[in-house]
PDB file of N, CA and C in Angstrom:
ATOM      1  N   UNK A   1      29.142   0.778  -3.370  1.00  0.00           N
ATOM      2  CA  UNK A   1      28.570   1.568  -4.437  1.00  0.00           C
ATOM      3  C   UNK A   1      29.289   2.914  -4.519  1.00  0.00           C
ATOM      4  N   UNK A   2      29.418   3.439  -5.452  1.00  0.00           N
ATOM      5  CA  UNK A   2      30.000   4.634  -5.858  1.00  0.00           C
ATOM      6  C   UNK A   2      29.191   6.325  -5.094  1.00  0.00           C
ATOM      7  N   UNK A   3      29.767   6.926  -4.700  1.00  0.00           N
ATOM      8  CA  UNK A   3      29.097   7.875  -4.359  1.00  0.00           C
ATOM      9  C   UNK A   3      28.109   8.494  -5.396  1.00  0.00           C
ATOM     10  N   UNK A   4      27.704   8.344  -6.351  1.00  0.00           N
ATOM     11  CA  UNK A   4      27.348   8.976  -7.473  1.00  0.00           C
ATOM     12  C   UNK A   4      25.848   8.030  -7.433  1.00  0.00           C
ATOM     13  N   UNK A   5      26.169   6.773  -7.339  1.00  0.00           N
ATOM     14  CA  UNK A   5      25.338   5.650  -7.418  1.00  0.00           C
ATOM     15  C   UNK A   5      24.196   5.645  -6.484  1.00  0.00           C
ATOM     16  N   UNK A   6      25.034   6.357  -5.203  1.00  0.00           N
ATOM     17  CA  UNK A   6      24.472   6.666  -4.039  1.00  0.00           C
ATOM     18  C   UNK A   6      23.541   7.746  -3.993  1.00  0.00           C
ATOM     19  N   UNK A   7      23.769   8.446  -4.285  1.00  0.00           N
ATOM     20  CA  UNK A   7      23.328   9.792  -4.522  1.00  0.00           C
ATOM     21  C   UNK A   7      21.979   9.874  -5.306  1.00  0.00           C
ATOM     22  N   UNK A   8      22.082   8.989  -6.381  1.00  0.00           N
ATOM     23  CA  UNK A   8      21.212   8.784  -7.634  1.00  0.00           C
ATOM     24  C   UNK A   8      19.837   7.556  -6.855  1.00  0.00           C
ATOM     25  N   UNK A   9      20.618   6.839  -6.181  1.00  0.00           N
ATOM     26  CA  UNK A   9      19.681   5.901  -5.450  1.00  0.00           C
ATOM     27  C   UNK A   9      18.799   6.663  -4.301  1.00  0.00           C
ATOM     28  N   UNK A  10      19.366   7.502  -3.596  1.00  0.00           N
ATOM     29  CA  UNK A  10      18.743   8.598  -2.978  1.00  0.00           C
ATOM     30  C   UNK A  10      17.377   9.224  -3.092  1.00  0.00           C
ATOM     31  N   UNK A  11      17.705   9.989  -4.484  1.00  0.00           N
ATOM     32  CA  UNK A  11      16.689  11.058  -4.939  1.00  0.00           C
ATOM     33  C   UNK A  11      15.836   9.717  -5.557  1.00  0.00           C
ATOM     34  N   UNK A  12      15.980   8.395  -5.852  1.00  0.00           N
ATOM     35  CA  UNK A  12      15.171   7.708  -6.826  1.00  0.00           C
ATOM     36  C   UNK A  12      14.331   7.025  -5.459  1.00  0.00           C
ATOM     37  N   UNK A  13      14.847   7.309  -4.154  1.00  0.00           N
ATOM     38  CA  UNK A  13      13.887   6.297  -2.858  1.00  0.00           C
ATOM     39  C   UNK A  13      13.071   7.637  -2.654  1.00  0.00           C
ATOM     40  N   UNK A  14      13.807   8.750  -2.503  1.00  0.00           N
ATOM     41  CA  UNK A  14      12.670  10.108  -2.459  1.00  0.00           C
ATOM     42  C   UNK A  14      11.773   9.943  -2.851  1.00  0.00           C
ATOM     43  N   UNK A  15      11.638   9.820  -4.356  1.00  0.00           N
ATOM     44  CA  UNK A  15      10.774  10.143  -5.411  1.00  0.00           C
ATOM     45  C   UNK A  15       9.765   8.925  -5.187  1.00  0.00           C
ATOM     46  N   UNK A  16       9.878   8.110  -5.164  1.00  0.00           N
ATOM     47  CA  UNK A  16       9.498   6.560  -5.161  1.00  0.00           C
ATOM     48  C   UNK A  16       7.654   6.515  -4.064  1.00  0.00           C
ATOM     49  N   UNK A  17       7.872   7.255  -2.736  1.00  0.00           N
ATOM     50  CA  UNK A  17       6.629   7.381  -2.417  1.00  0.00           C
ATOM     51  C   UNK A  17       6.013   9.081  -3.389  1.00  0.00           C
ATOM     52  N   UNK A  18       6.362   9.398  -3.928  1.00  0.00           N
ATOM     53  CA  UNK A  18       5.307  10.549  -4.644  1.00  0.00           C
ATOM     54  C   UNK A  18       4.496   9.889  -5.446  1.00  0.00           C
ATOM     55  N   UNK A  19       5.193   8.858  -6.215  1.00  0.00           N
ATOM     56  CA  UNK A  19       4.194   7.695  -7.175  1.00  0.00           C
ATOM     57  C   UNK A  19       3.569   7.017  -6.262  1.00  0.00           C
ATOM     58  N   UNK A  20       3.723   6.605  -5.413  1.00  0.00           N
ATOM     59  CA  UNK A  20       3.237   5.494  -4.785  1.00  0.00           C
ATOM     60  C   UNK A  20       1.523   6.534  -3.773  1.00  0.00           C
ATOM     61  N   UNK A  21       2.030   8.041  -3.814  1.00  0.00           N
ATOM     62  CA  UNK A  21       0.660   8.649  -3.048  1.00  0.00           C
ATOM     63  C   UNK A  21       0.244   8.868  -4.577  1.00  0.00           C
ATOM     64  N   UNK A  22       0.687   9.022  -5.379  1.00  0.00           N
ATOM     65  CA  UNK A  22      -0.197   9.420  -6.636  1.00  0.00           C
ATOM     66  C   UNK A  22      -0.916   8.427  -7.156  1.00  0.00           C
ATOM     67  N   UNK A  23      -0.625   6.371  -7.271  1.00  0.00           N
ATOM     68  CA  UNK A  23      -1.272   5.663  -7.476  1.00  0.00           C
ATOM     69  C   UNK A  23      -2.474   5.314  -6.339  1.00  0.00           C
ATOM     70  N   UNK A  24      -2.190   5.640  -5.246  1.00  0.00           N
ATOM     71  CA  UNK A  24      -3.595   5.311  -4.270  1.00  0.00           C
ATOM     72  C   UNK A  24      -4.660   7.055  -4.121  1.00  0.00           C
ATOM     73  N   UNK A  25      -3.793   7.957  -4.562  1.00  0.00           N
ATOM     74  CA  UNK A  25      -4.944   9.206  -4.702  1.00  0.00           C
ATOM     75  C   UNK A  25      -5.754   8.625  -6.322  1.00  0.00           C
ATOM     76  N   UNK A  26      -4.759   8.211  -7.747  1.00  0.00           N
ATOM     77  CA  UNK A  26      -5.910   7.612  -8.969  1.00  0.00           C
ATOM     78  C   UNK A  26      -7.075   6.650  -7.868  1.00  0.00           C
ATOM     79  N   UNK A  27      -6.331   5.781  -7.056  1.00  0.00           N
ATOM     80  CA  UNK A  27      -7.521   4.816  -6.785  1.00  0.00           C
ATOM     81  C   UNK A  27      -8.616   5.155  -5.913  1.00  0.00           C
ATOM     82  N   UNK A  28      -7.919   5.852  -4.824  1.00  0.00           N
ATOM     83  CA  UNK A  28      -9.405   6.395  -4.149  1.00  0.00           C
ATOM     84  C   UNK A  28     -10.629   7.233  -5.115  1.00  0.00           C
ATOM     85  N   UNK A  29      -9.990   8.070  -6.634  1.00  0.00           N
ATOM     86  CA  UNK A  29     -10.713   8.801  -7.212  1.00  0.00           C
ATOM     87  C   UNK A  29     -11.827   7.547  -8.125  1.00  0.00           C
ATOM     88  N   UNK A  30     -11.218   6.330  -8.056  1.00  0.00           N
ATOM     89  CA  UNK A  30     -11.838   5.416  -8.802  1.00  0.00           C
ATOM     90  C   UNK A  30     -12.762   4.814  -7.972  1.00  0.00           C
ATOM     91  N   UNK A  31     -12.644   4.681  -6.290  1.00  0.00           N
ATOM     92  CA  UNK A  31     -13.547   3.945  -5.806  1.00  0.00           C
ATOM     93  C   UNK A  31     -14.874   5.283  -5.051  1.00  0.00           C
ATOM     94  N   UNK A  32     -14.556   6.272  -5.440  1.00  0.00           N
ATOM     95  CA  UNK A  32     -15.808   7.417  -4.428  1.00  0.00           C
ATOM     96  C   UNK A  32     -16.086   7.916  -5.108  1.00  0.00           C
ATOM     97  N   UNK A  33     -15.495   8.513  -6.768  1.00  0.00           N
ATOM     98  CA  UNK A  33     -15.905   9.953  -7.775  1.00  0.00           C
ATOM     99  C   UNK A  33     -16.577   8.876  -9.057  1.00  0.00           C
ATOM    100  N   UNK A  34     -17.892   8.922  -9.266  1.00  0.00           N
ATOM    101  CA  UNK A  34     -18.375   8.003 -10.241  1.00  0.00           C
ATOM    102  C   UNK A  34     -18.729   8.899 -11.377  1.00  0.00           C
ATOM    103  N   UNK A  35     -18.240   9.927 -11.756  1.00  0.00           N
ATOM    104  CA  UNK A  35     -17.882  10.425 -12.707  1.00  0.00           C
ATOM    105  C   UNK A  35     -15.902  10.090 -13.057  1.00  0.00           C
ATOM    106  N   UNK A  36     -15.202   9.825 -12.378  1.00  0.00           N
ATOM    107  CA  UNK A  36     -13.702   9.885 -12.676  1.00  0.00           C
ATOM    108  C   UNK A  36     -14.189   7.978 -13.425  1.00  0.00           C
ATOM    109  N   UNK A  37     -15.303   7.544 -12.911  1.00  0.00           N
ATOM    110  CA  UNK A  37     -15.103   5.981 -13.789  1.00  0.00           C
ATOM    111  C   UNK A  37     -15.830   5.970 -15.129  1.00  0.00           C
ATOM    112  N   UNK A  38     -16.446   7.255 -15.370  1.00  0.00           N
ATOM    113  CA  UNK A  38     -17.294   7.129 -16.627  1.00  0.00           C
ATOM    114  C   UNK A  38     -16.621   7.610 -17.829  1.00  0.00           C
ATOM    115  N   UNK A  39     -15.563   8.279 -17.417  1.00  0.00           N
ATOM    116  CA  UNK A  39     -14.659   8.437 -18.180  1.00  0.00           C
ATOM    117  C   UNK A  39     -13.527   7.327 -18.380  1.00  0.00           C
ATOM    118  N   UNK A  40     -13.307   6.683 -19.512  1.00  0.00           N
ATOM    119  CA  UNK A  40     -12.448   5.256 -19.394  1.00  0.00           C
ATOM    120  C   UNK A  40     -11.314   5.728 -20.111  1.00  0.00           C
ATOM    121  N   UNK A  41     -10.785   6.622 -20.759  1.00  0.00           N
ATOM    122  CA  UNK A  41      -9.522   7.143 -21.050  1.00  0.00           C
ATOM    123  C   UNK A  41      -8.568   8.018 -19.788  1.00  0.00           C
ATOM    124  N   UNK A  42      -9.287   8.274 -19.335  1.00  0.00           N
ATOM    125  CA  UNK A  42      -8.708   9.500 -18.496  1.00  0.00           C
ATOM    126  C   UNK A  42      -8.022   8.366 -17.261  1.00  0.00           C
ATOM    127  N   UNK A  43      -9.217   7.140 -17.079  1.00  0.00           N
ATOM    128  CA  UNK A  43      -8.667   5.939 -16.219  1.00  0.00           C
ATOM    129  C   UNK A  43      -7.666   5.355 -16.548  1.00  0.00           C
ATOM    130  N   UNK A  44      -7.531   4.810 -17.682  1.00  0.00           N
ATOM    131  CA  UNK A  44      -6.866   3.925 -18.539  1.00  0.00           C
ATOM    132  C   UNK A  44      -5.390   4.713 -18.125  1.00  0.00           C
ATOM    133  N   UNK A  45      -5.571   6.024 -18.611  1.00  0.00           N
ATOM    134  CA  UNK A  45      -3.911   6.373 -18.675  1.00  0.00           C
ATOM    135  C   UNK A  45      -3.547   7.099 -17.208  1.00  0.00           C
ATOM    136  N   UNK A  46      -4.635   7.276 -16.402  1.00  0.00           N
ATOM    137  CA  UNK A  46      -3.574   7.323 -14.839  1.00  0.00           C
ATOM    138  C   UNK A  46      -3.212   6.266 -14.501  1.00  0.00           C
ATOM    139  N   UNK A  47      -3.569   5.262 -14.550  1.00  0.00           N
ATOM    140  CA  UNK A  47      -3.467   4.084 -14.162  1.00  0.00           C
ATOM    141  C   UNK A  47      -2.009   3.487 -14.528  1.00  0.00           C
ATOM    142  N   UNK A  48      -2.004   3.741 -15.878  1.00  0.00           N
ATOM    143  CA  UNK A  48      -0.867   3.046 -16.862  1.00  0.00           C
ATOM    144  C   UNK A  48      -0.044   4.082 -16.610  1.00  0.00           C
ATOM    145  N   UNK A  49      -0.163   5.456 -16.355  1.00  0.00           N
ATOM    146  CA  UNK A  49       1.464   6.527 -15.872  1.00  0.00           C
ATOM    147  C   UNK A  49       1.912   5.825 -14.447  1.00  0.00           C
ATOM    148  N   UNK A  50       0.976   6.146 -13.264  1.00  0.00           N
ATOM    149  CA  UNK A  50       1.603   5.438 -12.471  1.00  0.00           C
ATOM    150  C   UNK A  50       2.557   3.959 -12.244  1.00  0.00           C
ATOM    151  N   UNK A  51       1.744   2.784 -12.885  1.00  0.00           N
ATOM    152  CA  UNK A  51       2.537   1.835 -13.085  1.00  0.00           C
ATOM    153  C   UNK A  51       3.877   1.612 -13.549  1.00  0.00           C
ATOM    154  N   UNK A  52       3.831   2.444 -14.716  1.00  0.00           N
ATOM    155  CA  UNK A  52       5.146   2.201 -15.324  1.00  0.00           C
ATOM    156  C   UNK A  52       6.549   3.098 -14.644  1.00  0.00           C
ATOM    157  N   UNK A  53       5.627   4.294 -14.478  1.00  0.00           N
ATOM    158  CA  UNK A  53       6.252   5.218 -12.840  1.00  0.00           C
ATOM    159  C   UNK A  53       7.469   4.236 -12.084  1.00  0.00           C
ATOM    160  N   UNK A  54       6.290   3.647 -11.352  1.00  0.00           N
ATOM    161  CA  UNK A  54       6.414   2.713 -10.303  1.00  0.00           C
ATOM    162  C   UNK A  54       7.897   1.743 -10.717  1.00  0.00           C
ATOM    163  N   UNK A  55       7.474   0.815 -11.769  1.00  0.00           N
ATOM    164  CA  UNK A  55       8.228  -0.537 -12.111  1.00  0.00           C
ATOM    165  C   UNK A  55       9.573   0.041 -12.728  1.00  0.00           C
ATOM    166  N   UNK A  56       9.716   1.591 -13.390  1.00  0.00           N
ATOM    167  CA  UNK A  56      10.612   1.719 -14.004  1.00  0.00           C
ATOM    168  C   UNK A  56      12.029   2.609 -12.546  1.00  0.00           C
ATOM    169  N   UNK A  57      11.126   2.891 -11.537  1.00  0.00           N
ATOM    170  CA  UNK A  57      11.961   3.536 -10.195  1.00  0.00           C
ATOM    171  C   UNK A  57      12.622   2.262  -9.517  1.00  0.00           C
ATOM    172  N   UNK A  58      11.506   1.047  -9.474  1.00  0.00           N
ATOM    173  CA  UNK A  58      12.215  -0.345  -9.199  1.00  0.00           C
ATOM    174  C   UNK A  58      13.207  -0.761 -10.011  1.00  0.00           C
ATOM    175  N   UNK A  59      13.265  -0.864 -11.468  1.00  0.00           N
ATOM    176  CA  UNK A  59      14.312  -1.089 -12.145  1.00  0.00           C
ATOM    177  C   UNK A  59      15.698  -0.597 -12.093  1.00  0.00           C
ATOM    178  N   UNK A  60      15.382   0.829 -11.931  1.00  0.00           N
ATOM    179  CA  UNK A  60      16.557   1.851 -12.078  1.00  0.00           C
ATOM    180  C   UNK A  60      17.177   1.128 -10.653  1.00  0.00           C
ATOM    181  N   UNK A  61      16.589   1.064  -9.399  1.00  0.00           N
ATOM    182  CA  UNK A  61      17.449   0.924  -8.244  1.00  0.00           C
ATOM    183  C   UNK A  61      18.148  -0.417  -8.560  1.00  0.00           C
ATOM    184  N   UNK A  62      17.341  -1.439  -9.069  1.00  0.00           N
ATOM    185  CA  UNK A  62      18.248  -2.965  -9.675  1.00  0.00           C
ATOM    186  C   UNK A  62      19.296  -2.396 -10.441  1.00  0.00           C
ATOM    187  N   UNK A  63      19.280  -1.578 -11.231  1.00  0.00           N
ATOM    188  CA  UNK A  63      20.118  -1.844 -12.547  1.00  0.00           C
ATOM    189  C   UNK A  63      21.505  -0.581 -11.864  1.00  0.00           C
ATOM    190  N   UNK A  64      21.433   0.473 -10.987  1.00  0.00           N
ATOM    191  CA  UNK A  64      22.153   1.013 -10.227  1.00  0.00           C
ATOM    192  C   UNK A  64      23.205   0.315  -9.479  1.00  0.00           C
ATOM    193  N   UNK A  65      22.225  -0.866  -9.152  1.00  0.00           N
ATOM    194  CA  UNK A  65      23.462  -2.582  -8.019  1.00  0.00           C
ATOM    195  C   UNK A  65      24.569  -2.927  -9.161  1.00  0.00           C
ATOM    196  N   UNK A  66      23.994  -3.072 -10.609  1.00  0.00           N
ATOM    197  CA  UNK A  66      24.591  -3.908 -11.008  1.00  0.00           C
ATOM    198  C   UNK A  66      25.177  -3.135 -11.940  1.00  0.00           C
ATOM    199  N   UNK A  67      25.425  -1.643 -12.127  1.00  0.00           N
ATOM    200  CA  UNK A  67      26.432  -1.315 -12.867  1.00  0.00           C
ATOM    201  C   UNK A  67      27.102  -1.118 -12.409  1.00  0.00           C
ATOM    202  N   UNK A  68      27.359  -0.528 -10.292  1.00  0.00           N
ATOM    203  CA  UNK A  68      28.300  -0.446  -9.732  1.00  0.00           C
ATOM    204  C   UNK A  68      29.247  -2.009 -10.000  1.00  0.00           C
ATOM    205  N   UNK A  69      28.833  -3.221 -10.206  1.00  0.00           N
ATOM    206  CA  UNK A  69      29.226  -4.119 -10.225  1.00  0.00           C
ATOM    207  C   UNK A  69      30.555  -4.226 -11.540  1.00  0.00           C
ATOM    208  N   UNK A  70      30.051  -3.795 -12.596  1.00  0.00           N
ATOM    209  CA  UNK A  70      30.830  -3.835 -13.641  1.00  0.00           C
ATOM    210  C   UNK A  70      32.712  -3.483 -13.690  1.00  0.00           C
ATOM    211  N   UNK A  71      33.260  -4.047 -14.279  1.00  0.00           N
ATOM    212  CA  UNK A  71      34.308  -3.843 -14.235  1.00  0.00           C
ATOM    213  C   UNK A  71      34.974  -2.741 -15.363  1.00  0.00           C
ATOM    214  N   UNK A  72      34.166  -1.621 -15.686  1.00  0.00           N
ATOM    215  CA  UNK A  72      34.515  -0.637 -16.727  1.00  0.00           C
ATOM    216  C   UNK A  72      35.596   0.359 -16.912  1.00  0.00           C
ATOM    217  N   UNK A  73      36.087   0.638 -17.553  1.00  0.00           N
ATOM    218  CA  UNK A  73      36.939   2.063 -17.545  1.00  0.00           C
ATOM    219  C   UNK A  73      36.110   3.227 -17.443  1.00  0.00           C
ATOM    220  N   UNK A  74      37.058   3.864 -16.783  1.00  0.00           N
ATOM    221  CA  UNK A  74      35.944   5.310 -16.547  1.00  0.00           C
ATOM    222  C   UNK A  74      35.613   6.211 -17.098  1.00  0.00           C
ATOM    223  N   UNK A  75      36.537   5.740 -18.563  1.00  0.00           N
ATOM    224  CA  UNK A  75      35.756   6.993 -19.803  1.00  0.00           C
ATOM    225  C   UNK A  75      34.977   6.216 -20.085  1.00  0.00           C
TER     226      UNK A  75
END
């Protein structure tokens, strides 16, 4: 992999548990604060930031493998 690739894969494994304490702090607030469940918008969209958080930090590290892979010019 390219040093650049490397680098970028780095800060994206850093980052990767901050979502991952931010989706189990939404859930503990969902299973003990029964006011955070009476509100169903405020649920709806922590729920849905984290996820996509999540799946789109997994993607980036897939799609990082496979552009080092490419055979491109470098402009």
């Amino acid at each position: 992999m390219s040093p650049e690739s490397l680098r970028t894969a780095g800060i994206l494994l850093i980052v990767l548990p901050t979502v991952i304490f931010g989706g189990v702090s939404v859930l503990t607030l969902l299973i003990r604060d029964p006011r955070y469940r009476q509100n169903p918008l405020r649920q709806q969209l922590s729920r849905a930031g984290h996820a996509h958080a999540g799946v789109l930090l997994i993607l980036s590290l897939v799609a990082l493998f496979y552009v080092d892979q490419t055979d491109l010019a470098p402009a």
